[in-house]
C-alpha atoms as a PDB file:
ATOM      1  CA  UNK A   1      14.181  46.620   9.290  1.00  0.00           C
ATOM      2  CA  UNK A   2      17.034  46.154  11.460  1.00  0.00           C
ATOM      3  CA  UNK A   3      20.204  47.776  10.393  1.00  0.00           C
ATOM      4  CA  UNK A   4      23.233  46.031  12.160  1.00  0.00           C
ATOM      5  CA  UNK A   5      23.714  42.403  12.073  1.00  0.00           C
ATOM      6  CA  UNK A   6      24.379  42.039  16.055  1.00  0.00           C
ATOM      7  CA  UNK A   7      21.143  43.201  16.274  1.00  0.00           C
ATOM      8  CA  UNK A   8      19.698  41.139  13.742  1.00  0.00           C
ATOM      9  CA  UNK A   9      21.099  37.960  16.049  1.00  0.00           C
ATOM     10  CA  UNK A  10      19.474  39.633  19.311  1.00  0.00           C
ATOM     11  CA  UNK A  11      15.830  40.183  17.477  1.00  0.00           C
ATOM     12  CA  UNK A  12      15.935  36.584  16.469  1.00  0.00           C
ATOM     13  CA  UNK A  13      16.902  35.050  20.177  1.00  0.00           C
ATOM     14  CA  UNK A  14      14.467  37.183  21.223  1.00  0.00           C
ATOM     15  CA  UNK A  15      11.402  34.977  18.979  1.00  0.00           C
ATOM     16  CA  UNK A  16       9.397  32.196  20.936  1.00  0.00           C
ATOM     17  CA  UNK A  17      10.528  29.058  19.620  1.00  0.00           C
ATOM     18  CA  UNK A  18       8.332  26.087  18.563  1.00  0.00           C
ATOM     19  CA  UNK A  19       7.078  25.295  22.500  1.00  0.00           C
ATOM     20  CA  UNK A  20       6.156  29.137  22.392  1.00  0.00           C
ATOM     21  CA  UNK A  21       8.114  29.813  25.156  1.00  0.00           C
ATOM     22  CA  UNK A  22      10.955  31.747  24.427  1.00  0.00           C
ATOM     23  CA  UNK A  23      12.278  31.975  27.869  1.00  0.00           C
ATOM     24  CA  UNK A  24      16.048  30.895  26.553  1.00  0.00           C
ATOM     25  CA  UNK A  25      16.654  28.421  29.478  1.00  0.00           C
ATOM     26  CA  UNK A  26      18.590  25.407  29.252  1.00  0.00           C
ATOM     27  CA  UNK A  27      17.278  23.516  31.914  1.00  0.00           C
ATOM     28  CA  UNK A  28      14.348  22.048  30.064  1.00  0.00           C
ATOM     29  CA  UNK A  29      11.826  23.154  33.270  1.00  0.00           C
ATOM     30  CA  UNK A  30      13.534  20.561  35.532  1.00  0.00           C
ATOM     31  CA  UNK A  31      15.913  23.272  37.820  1.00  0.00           C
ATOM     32  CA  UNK A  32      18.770  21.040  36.084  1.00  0.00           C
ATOM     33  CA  UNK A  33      21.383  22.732  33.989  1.00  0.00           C
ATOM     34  CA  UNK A  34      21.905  20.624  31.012  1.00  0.00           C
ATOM     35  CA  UNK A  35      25.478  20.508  28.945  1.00  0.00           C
ATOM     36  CA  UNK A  36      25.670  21.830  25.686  1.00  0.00           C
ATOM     37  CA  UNK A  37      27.524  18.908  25.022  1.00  0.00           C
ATOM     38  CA  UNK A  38      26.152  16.343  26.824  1.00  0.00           C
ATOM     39  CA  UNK A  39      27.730  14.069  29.773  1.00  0.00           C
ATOM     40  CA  UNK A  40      29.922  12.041  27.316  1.00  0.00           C
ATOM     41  CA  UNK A  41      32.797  13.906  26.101  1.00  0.00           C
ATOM     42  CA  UNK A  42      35.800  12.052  24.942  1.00  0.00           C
ATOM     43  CA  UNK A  43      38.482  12.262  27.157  1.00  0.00           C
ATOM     44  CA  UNK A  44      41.135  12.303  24.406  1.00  0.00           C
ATOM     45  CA  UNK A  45      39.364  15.199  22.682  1.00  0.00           C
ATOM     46  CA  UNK A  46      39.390  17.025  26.344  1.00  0.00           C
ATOM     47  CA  UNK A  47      42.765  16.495  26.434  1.00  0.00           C
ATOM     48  CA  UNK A  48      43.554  18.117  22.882  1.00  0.00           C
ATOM     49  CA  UNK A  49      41.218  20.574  23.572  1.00  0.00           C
ATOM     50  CA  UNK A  50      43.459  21.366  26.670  1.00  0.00           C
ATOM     51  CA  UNK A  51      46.751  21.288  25.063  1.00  0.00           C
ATOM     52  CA  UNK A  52      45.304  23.068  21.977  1.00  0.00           C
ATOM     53  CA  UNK A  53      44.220  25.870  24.740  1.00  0.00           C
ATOM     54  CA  UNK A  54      47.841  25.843  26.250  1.00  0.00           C
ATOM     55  CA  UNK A  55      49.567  26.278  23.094  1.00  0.00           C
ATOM     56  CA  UNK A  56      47.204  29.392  22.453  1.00  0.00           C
ATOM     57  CA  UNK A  57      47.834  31.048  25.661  1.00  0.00           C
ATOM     58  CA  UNK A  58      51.894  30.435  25.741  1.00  0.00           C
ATOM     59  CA  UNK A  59      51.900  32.026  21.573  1.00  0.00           C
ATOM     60  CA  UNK A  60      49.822  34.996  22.973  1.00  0.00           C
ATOM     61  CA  UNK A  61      51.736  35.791  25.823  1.00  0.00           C
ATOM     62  CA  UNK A  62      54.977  35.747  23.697  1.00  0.00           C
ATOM     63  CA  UNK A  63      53.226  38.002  21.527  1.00  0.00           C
ATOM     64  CA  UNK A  64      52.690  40.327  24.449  1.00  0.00           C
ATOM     65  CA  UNK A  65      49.318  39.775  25.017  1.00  0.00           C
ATOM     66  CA  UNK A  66      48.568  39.121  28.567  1.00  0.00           C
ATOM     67  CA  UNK A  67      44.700  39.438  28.384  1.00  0.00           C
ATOM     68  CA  UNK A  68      44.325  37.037  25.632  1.00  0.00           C
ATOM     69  CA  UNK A  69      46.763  35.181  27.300  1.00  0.00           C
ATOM     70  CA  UNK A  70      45.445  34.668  30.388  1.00  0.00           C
ATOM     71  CA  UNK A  71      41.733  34.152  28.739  1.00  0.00           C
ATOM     72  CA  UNK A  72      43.223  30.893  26.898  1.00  0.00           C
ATOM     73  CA  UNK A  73      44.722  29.823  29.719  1.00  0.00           C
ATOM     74  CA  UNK A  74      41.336  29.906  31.691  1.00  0.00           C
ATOM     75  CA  UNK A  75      40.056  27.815  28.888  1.00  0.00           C
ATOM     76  CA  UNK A  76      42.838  25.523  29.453  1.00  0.00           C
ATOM     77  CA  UNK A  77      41.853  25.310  32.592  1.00  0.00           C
ATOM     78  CA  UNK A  78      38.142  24.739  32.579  1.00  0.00           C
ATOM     79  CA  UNK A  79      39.438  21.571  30.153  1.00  0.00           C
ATOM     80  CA  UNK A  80      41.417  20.263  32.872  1.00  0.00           C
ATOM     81  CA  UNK A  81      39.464  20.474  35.260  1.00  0.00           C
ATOM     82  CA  UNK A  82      36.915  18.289  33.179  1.00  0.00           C
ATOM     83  CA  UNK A  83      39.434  15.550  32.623  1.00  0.00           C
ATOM     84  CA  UNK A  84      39.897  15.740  36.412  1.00  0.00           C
ATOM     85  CA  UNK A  85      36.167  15.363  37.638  1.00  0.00           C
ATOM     86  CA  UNK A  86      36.090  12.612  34.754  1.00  0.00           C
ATOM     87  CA  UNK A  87      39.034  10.482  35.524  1.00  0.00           C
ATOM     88  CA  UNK A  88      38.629   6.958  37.808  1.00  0.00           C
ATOM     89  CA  UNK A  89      39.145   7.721  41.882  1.00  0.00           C
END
């Protein structure tokens, strides 16, 4: 019997799934990453996800909290940088 939870969560990855294999990859065997998400993501939930990030980072860092600060605005970031490779050239 496992007695923390965290481990709990770690035994369980750990378990072959239904293909038996276990292995934890996301690239379905191909050498292709695949998105969690997929390749369609709304642009106007990218962009609230950005702002939402902003907002996050600009509370924490007038709470004094430059790590989690900086961590949301790295989020922010990654957001923007979506929108970016997504938009029309």
């Amino acid at each position: 019997m496992v007695d923390h939870p965290a481990k709990a969560r770690k035994m369980r990855r750990r378990q072959p799934g239904p293909g038996g294999g276990g292995s934890g990859s996301r690239n379905g065997g191909n050498g292709k990453l695949r998105s969690r998400r997929g390749e369609n993501q709304n642009p106007a939930d990218l962009r609230k996800n950005f702002e939402k990030y902003v907002e996050m980072a600009k509370a924490t860092a007038q709470a004094g909290d430059r790590v989690e600060s900086e961590k949301y605005y790295q989020y922010a970031e990654h957001f923007l940088r979506t929108m970016n490779a997504k938009s029309p050239s």
